[in-house]
Protein backbone atom coordinates (compact mmCIF):
# COMPACT_ATOMS: atom_id res chain seq x y z
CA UNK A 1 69.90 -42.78 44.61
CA UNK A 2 66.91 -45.36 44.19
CA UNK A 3 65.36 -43.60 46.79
CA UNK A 4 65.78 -40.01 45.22
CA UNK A 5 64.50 -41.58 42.26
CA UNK A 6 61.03 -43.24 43.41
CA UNK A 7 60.54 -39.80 45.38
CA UNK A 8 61.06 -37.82 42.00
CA UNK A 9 58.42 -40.17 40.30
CA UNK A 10 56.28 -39.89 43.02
CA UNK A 11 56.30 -36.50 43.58
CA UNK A 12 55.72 -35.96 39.32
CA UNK A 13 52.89 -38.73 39.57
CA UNK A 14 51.64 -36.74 42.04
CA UNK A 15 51.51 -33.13 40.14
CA UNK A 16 50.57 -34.90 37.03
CA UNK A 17 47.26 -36.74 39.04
CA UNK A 18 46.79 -33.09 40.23
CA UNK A 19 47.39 -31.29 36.99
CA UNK A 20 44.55 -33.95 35.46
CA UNK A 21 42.11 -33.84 38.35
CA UNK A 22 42.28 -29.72 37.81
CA UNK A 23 41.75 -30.07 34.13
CA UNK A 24 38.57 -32.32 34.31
CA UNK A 25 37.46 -29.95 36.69
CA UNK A 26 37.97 -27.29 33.91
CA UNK A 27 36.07 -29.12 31.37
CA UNK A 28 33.75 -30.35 34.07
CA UNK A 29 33.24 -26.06 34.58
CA UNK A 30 33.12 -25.74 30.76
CA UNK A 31 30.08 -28.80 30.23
CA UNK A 32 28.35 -26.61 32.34
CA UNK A 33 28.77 -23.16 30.87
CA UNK A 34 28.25 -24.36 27.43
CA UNK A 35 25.11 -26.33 28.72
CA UNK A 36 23.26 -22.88 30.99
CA UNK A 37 24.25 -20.96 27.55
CA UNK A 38 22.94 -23.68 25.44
CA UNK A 39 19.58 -23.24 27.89
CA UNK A 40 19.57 -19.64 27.43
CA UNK A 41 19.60 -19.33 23.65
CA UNK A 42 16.80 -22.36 22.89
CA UNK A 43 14.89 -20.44 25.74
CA UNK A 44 15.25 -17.31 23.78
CA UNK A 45 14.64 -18.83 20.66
CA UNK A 46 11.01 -20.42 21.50
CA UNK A 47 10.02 -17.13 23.45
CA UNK A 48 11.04 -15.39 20.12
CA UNK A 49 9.37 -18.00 18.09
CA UNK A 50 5.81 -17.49 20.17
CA UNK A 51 6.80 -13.66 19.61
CA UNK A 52 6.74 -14.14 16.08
CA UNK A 53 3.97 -16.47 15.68
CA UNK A 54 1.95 -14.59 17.69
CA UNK A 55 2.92 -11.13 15.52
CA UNK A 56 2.39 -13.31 12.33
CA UNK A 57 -0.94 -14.61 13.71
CA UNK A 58 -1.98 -10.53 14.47
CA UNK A 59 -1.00 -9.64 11.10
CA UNK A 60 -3.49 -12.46 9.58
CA UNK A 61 -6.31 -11.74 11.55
CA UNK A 62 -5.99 -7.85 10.80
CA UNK A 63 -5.48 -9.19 6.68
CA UNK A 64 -8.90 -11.71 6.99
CA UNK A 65 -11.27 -8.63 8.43
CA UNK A 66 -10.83 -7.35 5.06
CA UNK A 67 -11.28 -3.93 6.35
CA UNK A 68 -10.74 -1.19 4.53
CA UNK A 69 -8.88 2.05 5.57
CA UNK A 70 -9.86 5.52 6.11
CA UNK A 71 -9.80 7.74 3.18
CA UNK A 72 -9.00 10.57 5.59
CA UNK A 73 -11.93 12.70 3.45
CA UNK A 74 -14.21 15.04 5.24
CA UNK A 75 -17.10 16.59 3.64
CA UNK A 76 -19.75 16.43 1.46
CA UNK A 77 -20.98 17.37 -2.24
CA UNK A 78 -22.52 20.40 -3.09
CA UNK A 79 -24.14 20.82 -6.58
CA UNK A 80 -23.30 23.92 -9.13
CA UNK A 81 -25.66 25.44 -11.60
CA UNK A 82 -23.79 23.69 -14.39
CA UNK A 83 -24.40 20.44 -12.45
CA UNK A 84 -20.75 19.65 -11.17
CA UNK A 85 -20.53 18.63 -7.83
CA UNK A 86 -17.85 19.88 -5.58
CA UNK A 87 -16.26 18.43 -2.73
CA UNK A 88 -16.68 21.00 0.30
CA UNK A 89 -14.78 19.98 3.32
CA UNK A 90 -11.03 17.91 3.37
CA UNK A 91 -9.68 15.80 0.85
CA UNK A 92 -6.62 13.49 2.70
CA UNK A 93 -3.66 13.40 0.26
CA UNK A 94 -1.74 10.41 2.40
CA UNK A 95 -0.01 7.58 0.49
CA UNK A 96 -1.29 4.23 1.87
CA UNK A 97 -0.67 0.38 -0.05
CA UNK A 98 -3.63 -1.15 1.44
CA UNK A 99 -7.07 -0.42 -0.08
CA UNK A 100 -9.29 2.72 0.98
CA UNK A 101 -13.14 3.32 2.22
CA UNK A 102 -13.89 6.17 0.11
CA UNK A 103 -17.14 8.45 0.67
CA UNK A 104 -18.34 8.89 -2.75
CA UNK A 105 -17.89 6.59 -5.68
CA UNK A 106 -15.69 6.96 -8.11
CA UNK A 107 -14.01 8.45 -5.37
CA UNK A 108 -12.48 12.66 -6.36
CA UNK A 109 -9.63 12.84 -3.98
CA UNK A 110 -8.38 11.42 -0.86
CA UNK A 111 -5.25 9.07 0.44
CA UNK A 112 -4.15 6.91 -2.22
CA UNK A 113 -1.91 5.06 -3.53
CA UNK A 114 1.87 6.05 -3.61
CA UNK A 115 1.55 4.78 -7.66
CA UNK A 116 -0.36 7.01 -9.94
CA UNK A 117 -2.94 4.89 -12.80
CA UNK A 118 -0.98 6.20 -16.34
CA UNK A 119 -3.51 8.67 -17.53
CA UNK A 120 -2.02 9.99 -20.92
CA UNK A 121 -5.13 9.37 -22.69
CA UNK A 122 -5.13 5.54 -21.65
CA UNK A 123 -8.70 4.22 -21.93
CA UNK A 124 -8.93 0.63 -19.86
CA UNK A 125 -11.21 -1.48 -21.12
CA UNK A 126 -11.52 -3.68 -17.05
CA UNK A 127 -12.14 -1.88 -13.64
CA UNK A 128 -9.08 -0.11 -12.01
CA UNK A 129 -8.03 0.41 -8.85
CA UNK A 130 -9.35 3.54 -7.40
CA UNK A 131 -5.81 4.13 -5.10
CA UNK A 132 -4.43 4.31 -8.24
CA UNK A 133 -6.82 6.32 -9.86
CA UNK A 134 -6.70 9.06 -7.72
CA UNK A 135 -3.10 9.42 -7.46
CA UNK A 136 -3.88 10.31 -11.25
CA UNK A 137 -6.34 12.70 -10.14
CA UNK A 138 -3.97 14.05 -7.58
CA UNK A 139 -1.84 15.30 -11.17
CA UNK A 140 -4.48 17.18 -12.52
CA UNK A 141 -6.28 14.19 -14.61
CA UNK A 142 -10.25 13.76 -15.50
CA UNK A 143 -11.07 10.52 -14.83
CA UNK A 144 -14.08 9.06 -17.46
CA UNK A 145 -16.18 6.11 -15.87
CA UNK A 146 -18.81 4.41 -17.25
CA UNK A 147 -21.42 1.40 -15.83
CA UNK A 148 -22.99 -0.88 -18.26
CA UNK A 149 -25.80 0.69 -19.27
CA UNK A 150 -24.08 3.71 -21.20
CA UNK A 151 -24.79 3.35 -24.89
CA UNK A 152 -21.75 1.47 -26.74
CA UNK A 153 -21.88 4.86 -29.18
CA UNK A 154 -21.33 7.05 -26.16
CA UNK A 155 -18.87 4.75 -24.55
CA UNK A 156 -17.04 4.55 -28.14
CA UNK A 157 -17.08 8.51 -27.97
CA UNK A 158 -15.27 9.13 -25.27
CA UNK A 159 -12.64 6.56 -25.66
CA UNK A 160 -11.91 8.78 -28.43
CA UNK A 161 -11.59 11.66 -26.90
CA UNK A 162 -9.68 10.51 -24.10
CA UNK A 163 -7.23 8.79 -26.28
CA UNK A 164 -6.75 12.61 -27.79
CA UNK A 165 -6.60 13.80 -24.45
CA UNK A 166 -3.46 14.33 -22.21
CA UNK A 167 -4.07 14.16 -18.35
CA UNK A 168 -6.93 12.03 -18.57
CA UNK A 169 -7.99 8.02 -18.48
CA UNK A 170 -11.36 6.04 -18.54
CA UNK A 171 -12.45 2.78 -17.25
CA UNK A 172 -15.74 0.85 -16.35
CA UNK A 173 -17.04 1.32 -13.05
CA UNK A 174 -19.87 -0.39 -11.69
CA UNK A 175 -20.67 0.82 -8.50
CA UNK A 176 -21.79 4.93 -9.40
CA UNK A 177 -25.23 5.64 -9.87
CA UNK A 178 -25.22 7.65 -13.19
CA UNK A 179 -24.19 5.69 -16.54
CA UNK A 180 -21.35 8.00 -17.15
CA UNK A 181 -19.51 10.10 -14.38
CA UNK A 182 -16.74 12.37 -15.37
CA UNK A 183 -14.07 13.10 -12.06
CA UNK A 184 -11.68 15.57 -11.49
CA UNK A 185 -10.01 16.14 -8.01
CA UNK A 186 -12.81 17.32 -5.61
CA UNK A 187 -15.76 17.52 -8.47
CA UNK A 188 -17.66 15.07 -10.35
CA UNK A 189 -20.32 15.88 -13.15
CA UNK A 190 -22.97 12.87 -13.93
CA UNK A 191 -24.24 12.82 -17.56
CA UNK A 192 -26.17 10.11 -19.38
CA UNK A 193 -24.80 11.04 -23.01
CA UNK A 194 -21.46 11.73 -24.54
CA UNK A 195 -23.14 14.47 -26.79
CA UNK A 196 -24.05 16.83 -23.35
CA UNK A 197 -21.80 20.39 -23.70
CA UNK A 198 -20.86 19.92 -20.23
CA UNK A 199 -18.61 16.98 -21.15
CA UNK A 200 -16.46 19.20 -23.23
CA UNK A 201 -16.27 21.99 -20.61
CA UNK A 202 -15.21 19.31 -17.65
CA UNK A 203 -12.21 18.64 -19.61
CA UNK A 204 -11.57 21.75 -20.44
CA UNK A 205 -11.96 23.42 -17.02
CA UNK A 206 -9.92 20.58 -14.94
CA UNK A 207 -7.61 18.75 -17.30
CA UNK A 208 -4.76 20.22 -15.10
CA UNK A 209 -6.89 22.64 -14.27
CA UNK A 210 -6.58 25.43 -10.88
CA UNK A 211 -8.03 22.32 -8.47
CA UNK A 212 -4.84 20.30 -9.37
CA UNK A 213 -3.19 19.65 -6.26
CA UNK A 214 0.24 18.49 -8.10
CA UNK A 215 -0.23 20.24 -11.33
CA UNK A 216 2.24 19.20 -14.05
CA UNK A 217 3.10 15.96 -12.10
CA UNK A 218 3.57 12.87 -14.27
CA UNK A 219 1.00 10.79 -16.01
CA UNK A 220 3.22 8.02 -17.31
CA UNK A 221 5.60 6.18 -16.14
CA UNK A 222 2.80 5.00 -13.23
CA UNK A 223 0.74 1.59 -13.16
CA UNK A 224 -1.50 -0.08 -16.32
């Protein structure tokens, strides 16, 4: 019986020393798993980090150029009897958020932003931005600019008649060569005096006039 018995213990010694030698050799197999998939991830974690710092570092460089993007216009102005000049050629009509290159200045059409400058008679008494300007233009507004060396009278003037005027805004504008420029979508009229006829027809031939590409489009409801 003693003999039996010391066999017995022996032999369960001997499955319990294998049962233990096969489990370290499971977690031995596990360390090692967990440690190549461990490798794997930080490896694709740093290759995604250069990834992103190198995208991030793109995206900086193509922000400090400060370039400006196409306006997508083709063309050039040609000059009426009644002195408007009209855009011949193509006038882009592409929403961008960055700011545009535009051929002529204050610019009469081309892509713009996807916000339109409220033009229900606003008058702004600082510079706008012309993306948003000519989204207003794009709904059939006249857009009233002025440089500083229009008369405060003649400035005062046509405040007041934009301010009575639906579809249309005015701002300063420095960088136009005339001291008062009146713009419409694809034509521009330069006057030096608020008191010239051809003010009052501008407005009334393209306050929502037939050269509206988005006639009846909304004037509020856009950016100050």
């Amino acid at each position: 019986m003693a003999t039996a018995k010391k066999s017995n213990n022996a032999a369960r010694k001997a499955r319990i020393e294998e049962m233990r030698r096969a489990e370290q050799a499971r977690d031995r197999r596990n360390r090692i798993l967990v440690i190549g998939a461990s490798v794997v991830v930080v490896a694709g974690l740093v290759v995604g980090g250069v990834v992103l710092v190198n995208s991030q570092s793109g995206k900086s460089d193509t922000a400090s150029d400060g370039k400006k993007g196409s306006s997508g216009d083709s063309g050039h102005f040609v000059t009426g009897s009644d002195g408007v000049r009209t855009w011949t050629g193509k006038l882009s009509r592409t929403h961008v958020t960055g700011t545009v290159d535009y051929p002529m200045h204050p610019p009469v059409g081309g892509n713009h932003n996807p916000v339109w400058l409220n033009c229900n008679g606003n008058v702004y008494t600082k510079a706008v931005k012309d993306e948003n300007a000519v989204h207003a233009l794009e709904h059939g507004a006249v857009w009233v600019t002025y440089t500083g060396k229009a008369k405060k009278s003649d400035v005062d003037t046509l405040a007041a008649k934009v301010k009575q005027t639906p579809y249309s805004l005015m701002s300063p504008y420095t960088n136009q060569t005339s001291p008062i420029e009146l713009s419409a979508w694809g034509h521009q009229l330069s006057v030096t005096s608020a008191d010239d006829p051809k003010v009052g027809k501008f407005f009334e031939t393209y306050v929502q006039g037939k050269q509206t590409p988005e006639p009846g489009a909304s004037c509020t409801g856009g950016t100050m």
